[in-house]
PDB file of N, CA and C in Angstrom:
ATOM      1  N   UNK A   1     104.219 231.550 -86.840  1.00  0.00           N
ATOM      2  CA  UNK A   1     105.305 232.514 -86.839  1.00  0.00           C
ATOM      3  C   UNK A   1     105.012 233.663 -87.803  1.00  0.00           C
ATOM      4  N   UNK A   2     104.597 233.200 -88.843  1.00  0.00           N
ATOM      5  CA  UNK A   2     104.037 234.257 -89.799  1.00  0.00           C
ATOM      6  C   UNK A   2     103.330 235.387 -89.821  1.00  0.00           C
ATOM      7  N   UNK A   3     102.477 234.594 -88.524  1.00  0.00           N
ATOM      8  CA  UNK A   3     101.037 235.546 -88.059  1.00  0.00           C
ATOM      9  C   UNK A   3     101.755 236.375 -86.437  1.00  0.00           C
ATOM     10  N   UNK A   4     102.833 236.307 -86.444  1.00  0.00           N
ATOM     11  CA  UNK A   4     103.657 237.153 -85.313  1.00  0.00           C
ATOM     12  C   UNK A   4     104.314 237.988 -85.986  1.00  0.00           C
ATOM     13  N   UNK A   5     105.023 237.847 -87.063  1.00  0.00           N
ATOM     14  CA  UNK A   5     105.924 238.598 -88.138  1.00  0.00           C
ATOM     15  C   UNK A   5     105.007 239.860 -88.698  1.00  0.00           C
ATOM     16  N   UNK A   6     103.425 239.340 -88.824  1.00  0.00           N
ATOM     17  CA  UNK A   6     102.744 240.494 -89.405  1.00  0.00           C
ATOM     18  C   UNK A   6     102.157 241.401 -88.190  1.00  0.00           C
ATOM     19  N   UNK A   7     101.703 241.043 -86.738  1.00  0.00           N
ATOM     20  CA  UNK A   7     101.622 241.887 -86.420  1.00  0.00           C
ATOM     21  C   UNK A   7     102.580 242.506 -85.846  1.00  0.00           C
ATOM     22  N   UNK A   8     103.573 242.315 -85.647  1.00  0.00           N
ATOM     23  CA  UNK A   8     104.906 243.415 -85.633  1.00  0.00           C
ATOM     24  C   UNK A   8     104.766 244.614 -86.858  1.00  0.00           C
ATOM     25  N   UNK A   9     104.933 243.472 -87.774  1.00  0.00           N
ATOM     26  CA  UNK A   9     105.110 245.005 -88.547  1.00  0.00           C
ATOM     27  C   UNK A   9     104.003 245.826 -88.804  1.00  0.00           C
ATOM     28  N   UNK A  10     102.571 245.082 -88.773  1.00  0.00           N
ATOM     29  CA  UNK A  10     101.437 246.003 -88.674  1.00  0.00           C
ATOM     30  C   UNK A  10     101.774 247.175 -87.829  1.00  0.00           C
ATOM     31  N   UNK A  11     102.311 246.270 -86.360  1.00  0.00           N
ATOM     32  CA  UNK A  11     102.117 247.803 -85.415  1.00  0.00           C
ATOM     33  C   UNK A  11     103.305 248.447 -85.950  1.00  0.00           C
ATOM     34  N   UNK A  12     104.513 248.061 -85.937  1.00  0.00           N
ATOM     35  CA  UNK A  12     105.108 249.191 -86.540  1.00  0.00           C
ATOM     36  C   UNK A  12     104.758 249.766 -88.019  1.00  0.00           C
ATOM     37  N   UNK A  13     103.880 249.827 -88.882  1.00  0.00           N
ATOM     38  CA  UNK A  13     103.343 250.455 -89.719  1.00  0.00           C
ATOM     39  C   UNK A  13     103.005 251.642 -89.078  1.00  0.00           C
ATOM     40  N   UNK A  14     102.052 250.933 -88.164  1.00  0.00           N
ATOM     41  CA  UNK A  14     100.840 252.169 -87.365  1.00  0.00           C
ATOM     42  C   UNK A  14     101.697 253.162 -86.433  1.00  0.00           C
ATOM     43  N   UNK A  15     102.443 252.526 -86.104  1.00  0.00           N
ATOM     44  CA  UNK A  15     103.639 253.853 -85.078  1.00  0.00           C
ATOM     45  C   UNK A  15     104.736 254.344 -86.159  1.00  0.00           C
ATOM     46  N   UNK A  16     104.927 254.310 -87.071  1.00  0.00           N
ATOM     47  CA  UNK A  16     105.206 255.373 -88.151  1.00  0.00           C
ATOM     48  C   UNK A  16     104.389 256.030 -88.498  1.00  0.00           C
ATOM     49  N   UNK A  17     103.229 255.620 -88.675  1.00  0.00           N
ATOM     50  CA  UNK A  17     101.924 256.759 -89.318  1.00  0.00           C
ATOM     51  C   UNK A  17     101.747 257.594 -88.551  1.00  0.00           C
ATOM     52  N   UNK A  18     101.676 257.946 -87.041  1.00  0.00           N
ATOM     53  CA  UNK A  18     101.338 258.531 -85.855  1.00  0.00           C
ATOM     54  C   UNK A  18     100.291 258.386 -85.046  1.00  0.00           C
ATOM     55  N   UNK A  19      99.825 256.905 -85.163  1.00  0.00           N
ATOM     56  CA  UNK A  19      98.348 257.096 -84.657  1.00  0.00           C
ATOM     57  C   UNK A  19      99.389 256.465 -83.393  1.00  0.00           C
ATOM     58  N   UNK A  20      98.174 257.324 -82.161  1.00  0.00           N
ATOM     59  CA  UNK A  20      97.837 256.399 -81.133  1.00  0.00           C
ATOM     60  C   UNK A  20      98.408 255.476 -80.599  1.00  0.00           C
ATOM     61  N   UNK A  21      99.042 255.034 -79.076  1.00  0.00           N
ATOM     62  CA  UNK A  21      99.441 254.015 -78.440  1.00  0.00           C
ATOM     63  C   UNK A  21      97.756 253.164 -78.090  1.00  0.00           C
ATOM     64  N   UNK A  22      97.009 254.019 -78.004  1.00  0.00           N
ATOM     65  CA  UNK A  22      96.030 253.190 -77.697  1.00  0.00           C
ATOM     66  C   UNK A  22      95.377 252.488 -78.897  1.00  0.00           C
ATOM     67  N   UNK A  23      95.231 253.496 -80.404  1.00  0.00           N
ATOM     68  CA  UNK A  23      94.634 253.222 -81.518  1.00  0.00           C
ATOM     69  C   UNK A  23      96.024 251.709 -81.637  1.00  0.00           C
ATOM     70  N   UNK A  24      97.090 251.685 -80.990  1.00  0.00           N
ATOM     71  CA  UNK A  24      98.188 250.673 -81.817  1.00  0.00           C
ATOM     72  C   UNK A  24      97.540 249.286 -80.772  1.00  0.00           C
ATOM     73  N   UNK A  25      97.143 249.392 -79.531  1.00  0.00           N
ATOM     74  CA  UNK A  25      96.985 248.382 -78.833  1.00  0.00           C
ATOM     75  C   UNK A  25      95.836 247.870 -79.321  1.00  0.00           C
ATOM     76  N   UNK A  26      94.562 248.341 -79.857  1.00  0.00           N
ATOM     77  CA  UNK A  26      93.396 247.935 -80.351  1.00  0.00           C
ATOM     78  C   UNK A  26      93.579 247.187 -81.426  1.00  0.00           C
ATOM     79  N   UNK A  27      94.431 248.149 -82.328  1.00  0.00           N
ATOM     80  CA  UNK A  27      94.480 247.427 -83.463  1.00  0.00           C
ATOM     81  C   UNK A  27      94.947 245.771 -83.655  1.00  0.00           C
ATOM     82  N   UNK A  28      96.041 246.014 -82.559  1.00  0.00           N
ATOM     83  CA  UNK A  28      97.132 244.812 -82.669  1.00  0.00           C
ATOM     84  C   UNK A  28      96.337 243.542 -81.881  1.00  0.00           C
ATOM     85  N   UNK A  29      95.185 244.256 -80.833  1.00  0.00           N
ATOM     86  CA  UNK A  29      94.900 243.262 -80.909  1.00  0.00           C
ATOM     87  C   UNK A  29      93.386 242.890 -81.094  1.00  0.00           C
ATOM     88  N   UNK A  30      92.837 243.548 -82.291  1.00  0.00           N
ATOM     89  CA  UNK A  30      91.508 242.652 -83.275  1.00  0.00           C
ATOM     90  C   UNK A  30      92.540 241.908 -84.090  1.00  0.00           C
ATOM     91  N   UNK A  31      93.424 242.581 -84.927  1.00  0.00           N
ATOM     92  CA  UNK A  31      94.133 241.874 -85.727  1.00  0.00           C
ATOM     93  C   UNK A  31      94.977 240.230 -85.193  1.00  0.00           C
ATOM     94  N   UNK A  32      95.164 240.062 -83.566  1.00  0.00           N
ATOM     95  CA  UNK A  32      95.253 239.398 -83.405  1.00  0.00           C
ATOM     96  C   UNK A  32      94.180 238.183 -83.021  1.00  0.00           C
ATOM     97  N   UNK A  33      93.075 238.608 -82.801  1.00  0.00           N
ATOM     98  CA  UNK A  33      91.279 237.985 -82.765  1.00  0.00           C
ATOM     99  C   UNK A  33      90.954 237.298 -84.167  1.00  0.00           C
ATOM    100  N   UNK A  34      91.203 238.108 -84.745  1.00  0.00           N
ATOM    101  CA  UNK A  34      91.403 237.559 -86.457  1.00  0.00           C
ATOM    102  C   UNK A  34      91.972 236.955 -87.168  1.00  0.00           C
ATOM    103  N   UNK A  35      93.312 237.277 -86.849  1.00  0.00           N
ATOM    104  CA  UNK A  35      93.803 236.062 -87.126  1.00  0.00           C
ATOM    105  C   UNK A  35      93.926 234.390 -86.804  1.00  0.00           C
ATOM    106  N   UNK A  36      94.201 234.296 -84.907  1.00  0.00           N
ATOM    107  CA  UNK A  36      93.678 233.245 -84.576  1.00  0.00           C
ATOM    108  C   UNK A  36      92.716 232.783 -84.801  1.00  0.00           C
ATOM    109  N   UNK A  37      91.615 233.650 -85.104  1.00  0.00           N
ATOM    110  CA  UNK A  37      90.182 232.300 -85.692  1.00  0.00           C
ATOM    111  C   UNK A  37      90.557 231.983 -87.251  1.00  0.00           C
ATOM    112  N   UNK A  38      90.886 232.585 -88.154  1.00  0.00           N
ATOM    113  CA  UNK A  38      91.478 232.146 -89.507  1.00  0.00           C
ATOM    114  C   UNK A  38      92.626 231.099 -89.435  1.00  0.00           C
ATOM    115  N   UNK A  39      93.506 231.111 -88.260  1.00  0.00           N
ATOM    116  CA  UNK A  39      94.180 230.163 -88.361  1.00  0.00           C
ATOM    117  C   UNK A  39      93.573 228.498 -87.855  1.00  0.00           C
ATOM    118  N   UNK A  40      92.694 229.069 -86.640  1.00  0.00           N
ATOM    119  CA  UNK A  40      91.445 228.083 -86.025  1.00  0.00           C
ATOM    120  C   UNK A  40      91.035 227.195 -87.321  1.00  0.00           C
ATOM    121  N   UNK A  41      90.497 228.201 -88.087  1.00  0.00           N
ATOM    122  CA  UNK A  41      89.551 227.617 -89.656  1.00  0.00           C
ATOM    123  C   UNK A  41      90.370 226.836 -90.580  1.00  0.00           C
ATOM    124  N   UNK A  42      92.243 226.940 -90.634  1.00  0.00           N
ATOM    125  CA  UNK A  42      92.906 226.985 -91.461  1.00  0.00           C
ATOM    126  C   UNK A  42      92.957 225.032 -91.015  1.00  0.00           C
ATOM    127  N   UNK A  43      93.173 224.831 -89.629  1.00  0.00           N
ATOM    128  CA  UNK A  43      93.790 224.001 -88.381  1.00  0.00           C
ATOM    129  C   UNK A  43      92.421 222.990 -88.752  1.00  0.00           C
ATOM    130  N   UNK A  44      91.140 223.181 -88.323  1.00  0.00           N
ATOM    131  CA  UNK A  44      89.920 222.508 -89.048  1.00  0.00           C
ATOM    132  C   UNK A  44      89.842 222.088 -90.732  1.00  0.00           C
ATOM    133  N   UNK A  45      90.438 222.902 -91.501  1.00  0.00           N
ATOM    134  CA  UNK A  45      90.468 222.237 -92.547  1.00  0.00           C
ATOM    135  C   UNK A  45      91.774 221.359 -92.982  1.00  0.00           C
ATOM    136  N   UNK A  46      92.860 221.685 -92.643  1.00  0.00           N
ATOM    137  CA  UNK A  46      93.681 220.510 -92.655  1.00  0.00           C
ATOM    138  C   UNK A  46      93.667 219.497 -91.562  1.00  0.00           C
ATOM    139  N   UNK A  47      93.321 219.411 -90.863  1.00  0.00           N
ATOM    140  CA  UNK A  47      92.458 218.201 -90.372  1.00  0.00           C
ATOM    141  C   UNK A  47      91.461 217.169 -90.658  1.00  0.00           C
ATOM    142  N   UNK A  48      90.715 218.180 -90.917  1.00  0.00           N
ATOM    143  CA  UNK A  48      89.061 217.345 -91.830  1.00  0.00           C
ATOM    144  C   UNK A  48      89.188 215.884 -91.954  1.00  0.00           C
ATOM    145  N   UNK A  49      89.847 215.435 -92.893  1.00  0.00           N
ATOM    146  CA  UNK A  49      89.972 214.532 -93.332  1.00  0.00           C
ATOM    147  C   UNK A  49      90.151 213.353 -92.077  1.00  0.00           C
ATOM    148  N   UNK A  50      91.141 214.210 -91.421  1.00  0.00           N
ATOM    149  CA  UNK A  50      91.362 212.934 -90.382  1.00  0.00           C
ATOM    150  C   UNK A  50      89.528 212.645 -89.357  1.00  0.00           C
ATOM    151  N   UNK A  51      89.465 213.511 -89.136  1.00  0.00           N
ATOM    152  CA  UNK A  51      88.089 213.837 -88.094  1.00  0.00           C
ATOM    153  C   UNK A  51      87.104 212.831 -88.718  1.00  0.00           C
ATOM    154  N   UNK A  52      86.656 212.949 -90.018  1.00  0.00           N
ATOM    155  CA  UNK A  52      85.957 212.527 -90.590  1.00  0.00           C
ATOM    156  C   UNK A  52      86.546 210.697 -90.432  1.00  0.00           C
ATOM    157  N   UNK A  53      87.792 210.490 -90.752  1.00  0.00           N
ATOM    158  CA  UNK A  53      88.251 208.975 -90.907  1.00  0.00           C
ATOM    159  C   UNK A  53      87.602 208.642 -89.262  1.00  0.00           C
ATOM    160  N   UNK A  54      87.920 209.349 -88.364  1.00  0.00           N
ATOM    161  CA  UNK A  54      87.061 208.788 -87.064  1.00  0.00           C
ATOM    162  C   UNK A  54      86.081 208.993 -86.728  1.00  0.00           C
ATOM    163  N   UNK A  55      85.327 209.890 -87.211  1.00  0.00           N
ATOM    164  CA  UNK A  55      84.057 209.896 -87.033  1.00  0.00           C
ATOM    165  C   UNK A  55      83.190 208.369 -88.087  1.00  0.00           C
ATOM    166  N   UNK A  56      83.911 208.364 -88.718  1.00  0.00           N
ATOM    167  CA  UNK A  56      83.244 206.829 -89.868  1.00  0.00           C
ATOM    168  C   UNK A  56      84.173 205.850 -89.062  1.00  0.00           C
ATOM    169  N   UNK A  57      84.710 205.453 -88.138  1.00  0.00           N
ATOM    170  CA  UNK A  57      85.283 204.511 -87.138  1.00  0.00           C
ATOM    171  C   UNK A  57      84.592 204.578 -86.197  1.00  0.00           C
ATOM    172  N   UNK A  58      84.439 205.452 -85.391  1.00  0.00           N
ATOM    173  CA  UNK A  58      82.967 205.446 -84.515  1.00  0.00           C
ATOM    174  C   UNK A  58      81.877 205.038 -84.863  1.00  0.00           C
ATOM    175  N   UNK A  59      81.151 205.317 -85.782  1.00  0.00           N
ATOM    176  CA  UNK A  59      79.769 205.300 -86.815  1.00  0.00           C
ATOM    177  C   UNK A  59      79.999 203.432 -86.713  1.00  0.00           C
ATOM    178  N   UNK A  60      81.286 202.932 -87.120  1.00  0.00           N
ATOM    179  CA  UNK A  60      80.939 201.369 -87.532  1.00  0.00           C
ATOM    180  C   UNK A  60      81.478 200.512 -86.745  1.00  0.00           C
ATOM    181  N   UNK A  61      82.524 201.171 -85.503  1.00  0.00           N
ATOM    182  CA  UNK A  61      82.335 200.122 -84.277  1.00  0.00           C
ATOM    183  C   UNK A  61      81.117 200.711 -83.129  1.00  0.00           C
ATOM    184  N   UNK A  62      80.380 201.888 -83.276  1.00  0.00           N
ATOM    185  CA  UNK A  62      79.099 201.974 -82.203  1.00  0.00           C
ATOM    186  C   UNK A  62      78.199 200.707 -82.135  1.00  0.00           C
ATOM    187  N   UNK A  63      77.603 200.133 -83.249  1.00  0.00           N
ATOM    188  CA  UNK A  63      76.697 199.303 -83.068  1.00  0.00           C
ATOM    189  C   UNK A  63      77.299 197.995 -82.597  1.00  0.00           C
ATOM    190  N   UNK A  64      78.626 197.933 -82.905  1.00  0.00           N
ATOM    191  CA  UNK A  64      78.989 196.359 -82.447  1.00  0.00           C
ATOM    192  C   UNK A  64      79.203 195.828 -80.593  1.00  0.00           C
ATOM    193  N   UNK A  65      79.091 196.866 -79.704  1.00  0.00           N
ATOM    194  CA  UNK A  65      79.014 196.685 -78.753  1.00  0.00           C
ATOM    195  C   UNK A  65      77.504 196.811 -78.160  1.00  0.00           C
ATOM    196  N   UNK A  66      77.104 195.233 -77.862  1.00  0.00           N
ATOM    197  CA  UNK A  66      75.303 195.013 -77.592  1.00  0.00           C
ATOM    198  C   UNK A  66      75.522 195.636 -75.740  1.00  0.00           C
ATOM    199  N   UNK A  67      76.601 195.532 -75.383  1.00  0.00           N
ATOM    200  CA  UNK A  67      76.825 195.566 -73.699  1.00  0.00           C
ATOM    201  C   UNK A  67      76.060 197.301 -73.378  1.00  0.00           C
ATOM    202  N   UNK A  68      76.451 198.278 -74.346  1.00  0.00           N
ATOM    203  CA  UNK A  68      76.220 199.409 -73.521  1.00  0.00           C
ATOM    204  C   UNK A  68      74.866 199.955 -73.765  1.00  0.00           C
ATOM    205  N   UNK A  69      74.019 198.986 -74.792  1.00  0.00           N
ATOM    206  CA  UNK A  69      72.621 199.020 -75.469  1.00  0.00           C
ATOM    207  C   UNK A  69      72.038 198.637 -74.566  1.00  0.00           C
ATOM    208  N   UNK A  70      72.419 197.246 -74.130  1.00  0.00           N
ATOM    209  CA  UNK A  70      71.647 196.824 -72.979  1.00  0.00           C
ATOM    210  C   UNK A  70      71.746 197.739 -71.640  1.00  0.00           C
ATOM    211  N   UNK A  71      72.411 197.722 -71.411  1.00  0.00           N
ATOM    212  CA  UNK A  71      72.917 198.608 -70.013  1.00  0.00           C
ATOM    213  C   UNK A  71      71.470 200.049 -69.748  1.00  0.00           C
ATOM    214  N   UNK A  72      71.946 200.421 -70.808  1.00  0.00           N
ATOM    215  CA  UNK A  72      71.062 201.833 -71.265  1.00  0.00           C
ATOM    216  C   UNK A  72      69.880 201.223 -71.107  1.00  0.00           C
ATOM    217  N   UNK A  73      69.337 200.183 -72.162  1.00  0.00           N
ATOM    218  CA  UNK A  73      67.767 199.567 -72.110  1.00  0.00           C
ATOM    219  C   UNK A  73      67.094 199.357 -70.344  1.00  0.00           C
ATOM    220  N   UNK A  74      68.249 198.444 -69.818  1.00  0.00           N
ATOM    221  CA  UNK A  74      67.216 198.316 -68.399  1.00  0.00           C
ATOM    222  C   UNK A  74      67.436 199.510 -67.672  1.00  0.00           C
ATOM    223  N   UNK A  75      68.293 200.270 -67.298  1.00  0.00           N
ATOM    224  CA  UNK A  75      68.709 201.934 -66.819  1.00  0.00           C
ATOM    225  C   UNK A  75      67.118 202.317 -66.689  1.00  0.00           C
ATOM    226  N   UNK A  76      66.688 202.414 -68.646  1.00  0.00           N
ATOM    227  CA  UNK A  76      65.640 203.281 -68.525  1.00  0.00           C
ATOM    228  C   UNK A  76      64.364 202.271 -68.058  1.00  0.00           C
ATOM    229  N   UNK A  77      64.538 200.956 -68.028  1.00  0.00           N
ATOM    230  CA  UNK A  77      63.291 200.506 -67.622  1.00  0.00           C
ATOM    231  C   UNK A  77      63.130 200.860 -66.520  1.00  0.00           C
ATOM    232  N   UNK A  78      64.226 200.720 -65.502  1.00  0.00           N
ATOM    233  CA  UNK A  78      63.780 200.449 -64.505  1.00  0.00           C
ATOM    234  C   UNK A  78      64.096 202.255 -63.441  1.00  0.00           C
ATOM    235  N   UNK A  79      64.025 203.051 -64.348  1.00  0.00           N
ATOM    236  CA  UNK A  79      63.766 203.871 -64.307  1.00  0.00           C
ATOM    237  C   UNK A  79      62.157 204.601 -64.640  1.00  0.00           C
ATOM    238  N   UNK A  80      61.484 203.949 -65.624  1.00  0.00           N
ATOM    239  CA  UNK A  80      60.835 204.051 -65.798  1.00  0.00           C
ATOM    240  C   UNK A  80      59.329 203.626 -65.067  1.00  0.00           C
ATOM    241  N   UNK A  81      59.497 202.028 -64.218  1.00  0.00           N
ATOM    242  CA  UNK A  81      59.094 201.658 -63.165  1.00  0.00           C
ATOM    243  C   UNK A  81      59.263 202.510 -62.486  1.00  0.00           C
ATOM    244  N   UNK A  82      60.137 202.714 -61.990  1.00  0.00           N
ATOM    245  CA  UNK A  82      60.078 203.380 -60.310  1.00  0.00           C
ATOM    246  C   UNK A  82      59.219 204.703 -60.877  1.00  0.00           C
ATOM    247  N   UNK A  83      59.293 205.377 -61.552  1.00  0.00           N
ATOM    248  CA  UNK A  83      58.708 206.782 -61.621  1.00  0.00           C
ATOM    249  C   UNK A  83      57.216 206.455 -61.888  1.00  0.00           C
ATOM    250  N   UNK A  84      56.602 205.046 -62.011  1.00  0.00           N
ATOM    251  CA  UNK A  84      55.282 204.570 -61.774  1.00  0.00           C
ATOM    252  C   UNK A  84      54.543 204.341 -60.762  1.00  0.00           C
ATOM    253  N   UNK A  85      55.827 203.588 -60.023  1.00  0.00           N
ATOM    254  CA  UNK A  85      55.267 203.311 -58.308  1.00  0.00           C
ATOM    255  C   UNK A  85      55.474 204.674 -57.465  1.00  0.00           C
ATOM    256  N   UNK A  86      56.316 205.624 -57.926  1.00  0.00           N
ATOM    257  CA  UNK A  86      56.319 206.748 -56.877  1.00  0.00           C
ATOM    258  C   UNK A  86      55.773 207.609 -57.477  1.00  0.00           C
ATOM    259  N   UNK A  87      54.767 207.671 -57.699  1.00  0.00           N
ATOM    260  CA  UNK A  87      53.704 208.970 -58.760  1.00  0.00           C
ATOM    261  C   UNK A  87      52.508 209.639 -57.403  1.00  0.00           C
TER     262      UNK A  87
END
């Protein structure tokens, strides 16, 4: 809401000064490019913490499932066969 409050009044800054309907549409919207990625950055860092708690939950239940190791292992064997016999 904050970041709506300012570009209002940005543009109305800029349409008191006299610039431009077009100089006001540009402006309003880098300033709005800019801001959404700062808020993007803001949204990633109060997060972090959580991301990280699952990324170290992933990391230490990955190895405990032998089913999708195996799966993968013969996949590529027998992938690996066939691309022997059909050479």
């Amino acid at each position: 809401m904050t970041e709506l409050l300012f570009l209002v009044g940005f543009a109305l800054a800029l349409i008191v000064t006299g610039v431009s309907a077009i100089g006001i549409f540009a402006a309003v919207v880098v300033g709005f490019v800019i801001m959404a990625l700062a808020g993007m950055l803001g949204l990633l860092f109060k997060m972090l913490p959580w991301i990280i708690l699952i990324g170290a939950i992933i990391w230490l239940f990955r190895g405990k499932d032998k089913s999708a190791r195996r799966c993968r292992d013969y996949c590529y064997d027998r992938s690996r066969t066939y691309r022997r016999k059909h050479r």
